[in-house]
Protein backbone atom coordinates (compact mmCIF):
# COMPACT_ATOMS: atom_id res chain seq x y z
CA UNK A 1 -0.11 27.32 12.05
CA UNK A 2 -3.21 26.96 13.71
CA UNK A 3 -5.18 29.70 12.28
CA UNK A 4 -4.06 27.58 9.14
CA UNK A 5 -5.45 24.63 9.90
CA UNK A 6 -8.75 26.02 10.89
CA UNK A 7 -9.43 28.05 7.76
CA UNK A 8 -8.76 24.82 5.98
CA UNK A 9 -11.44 23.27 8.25
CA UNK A 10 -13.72 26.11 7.06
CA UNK A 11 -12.70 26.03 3.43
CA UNK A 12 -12.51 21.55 2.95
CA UNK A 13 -16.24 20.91 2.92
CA UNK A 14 -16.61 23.16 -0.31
CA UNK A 15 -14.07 21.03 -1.87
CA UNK A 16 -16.26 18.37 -1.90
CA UNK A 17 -19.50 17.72 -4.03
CA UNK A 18 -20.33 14.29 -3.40
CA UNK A 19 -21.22 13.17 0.59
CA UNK A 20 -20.48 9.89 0.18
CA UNK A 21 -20.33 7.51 3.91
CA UNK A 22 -19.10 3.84 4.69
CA UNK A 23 -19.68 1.64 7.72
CA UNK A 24 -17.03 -1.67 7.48
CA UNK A 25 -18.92 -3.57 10.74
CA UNK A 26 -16.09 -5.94 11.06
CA UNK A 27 -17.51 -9.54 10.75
CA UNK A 28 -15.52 -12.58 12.83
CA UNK A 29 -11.88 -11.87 12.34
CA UNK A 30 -10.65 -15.54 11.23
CA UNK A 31 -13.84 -14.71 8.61
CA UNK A 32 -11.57 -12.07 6.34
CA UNK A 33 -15.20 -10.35 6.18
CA UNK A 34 -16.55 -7.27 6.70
CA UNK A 35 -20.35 -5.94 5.97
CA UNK A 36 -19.87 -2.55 4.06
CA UNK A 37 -22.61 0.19 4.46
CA UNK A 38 -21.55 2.45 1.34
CA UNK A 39 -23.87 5.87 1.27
CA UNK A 40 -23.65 7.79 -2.56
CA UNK A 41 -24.32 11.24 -3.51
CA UNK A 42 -23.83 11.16 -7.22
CA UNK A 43 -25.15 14.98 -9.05
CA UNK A 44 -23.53 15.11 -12.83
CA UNK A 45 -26.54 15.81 -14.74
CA UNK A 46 -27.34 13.11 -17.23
CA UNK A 47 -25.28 10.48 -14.85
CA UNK A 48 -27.26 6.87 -16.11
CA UNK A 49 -25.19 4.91 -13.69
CA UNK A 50 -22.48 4.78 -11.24
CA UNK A 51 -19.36 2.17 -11.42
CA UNK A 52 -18.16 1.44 -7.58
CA UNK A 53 -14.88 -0.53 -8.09
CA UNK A 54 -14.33 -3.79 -5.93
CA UNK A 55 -11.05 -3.97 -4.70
CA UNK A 56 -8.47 -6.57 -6.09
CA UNK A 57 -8.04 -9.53 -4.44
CA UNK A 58 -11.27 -9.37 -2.32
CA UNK A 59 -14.30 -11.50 -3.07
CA UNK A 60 -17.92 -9.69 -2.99
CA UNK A 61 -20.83 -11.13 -2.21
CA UNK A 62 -24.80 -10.24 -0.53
CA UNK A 63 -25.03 -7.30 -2.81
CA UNK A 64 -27.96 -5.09 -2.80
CA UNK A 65 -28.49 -1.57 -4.04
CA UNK A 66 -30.85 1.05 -2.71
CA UNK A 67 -32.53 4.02 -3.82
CA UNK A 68 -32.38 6.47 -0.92
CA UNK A 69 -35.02 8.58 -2.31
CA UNK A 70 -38.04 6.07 -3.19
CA UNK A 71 -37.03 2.90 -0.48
CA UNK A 72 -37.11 0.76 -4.00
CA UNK A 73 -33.72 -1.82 -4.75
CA UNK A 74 -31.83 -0.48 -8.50
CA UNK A 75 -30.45 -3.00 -10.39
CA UNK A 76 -26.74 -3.50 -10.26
CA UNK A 77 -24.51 -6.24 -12.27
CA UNK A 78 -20.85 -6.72 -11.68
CA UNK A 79 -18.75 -5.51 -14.49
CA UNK A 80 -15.38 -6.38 -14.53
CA UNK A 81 -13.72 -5.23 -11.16
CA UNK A 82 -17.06 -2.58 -10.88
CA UNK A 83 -20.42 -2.91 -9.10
CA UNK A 84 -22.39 -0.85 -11.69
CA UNK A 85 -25.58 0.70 -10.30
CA UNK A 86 -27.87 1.40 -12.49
CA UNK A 87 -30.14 4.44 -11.78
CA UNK A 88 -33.76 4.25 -12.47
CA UNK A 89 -33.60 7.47 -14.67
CA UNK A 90 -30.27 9.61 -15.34
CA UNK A 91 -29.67 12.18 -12.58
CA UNK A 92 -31.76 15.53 -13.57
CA UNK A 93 -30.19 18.90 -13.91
CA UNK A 94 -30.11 20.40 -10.76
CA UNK A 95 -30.72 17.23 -9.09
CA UNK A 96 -28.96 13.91 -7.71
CA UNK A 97 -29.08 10.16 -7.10
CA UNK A 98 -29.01 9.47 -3.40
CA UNK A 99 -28.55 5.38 -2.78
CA UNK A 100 -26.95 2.85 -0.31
CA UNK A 101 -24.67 -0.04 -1.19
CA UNK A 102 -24.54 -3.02 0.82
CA UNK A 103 -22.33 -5.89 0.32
CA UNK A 104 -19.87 -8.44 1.69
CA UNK A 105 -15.89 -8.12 1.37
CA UNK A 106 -13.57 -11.11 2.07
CA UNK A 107 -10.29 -9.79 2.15
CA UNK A 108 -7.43 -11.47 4.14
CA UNK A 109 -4.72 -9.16 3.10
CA UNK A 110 -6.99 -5.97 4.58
CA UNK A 111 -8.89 -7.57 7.75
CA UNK A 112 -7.26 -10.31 9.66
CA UNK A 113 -6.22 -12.10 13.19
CA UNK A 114 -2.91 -12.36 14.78
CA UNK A 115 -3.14 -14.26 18.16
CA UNK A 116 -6.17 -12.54 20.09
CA UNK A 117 -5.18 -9.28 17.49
CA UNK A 118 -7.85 -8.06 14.75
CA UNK A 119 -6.02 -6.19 12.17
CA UNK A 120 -8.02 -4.19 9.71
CA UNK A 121 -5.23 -2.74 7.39
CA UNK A 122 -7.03 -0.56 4.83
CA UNK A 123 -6.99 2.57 2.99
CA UNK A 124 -9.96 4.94 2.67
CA UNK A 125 -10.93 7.23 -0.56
CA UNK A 126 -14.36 7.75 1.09
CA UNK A 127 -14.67 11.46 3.01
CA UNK A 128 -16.10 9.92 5.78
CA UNK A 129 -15.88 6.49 7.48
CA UNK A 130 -16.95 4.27 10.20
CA UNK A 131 -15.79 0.74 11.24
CA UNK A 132 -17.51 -1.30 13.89
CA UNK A 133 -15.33 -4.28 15.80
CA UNK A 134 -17.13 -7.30 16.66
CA UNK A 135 -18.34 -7.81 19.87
CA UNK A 136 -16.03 -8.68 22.37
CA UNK A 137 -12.78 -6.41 21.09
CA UNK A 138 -11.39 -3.37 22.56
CA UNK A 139 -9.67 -0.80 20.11
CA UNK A 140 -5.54 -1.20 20.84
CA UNK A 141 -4.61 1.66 17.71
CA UNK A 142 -4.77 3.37 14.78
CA UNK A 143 -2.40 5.04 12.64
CA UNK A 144 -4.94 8.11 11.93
CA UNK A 145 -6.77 10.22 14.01
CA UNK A 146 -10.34 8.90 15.37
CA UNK A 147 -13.26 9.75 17.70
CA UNK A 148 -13.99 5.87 19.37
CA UNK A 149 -17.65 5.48 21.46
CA UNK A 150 -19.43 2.52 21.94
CA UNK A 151 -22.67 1.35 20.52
CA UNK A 152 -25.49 0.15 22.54
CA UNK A 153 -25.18 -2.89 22.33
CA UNK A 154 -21.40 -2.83 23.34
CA UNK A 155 -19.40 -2.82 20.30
CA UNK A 156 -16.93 -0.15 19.92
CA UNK A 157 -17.50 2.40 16.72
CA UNK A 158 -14.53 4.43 15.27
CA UNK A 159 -15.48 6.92 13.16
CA UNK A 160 -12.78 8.62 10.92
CA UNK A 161 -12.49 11.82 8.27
CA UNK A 162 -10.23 11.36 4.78
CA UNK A 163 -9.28 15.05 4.55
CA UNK A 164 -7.20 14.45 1.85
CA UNK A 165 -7.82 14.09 -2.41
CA UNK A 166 -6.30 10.84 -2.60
CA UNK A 167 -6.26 7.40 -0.29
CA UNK A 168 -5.95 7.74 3.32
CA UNK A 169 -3.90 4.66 4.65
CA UNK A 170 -5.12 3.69 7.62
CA UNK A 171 -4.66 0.79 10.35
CA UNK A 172 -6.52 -0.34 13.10
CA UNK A 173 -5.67 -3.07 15.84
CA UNK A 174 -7.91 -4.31 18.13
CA UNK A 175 -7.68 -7.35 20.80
CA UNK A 176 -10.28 -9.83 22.64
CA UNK A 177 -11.80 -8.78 25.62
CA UNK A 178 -10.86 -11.72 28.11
């Protein structure tokens, strides 16, 4: 079984074309925000735009799109249920858009407090994931496996890996520091 698992470890990263990234930094729990960091690889030739879906039931807000490559905002518009991104030219044969998403989720069935608990209740389709708690909250569990360290300004940072071709379901508590 183990050999197993690590020549699946060698093999996964193949699997994948796209390196897509996402930081949630958890906003003020009684908020129902989060800040989402939301790094796209995107290489089908002739690719004009890209359609990020917003989840249902959350609002969006403080969106902004970046071009990785040239520093310079895209222009987006929200398309029913979609953030489209519109690149400045289609993606080039042998080539790729690189760009950063920011925006704004409120969601109170995902991210929410229970007494002095945070609960951020969320599945992830993105590879590769990182959620910061607000200051002042220690990390109490999570339902998958993740490396925790904490930043330098004190807030802790759990990083996490969706190994999987489908949504990872995923739950993290957390409590106030007293």
């Amino acid at each position: 079984m183990r050999s197993r698992c690590l020549l699946l470890l060698l093999v996964a990263p193949a699997l994948w074309a796209e390196e897509d990234f996402t930081v949630y930094d958890l906003l003020a729990p009684d908020s129902h925000k989060f800040a989402i960091l939301y790094d796209v690889v995107i290489s089908k030739e002739g690719s004009p735009f890209y359609l990020n879906p917003i989840r249902k039931g959350a609002k969006v807000s403080d969106e902004r799109v970046i071009d990785l490559a040239t520093g310079r905002p895209l222009r987006f518009e929200n398309v029913e249920g979609y953030l489209k991104v519109i690149f400045a030219q289609p993606v080039p044969k042998n080539g790729e858009a690189r760009f950063r998403i920011y925006k704004t989720y409120e969601d109170a069935q995902s991210y929410f407090a229970k007494g002095d608990e945070l609960i951020f209740d969320r599945p992830f389709g993105i590879r590769r994931n990182v959620i910061l708690l607000p200051a002042g909250f220690e990390l109490t569990g999570s339902t998958v496996p993740v490396m925790v360290s904490t930043q330098v300004d004190g807030r802790i940072k759990i990083s996490m890996m969706n190994d999987r071709d489908d949504q990872l379901p995923s739950k993290i508590t957390a409590r106030r520091l007293p």
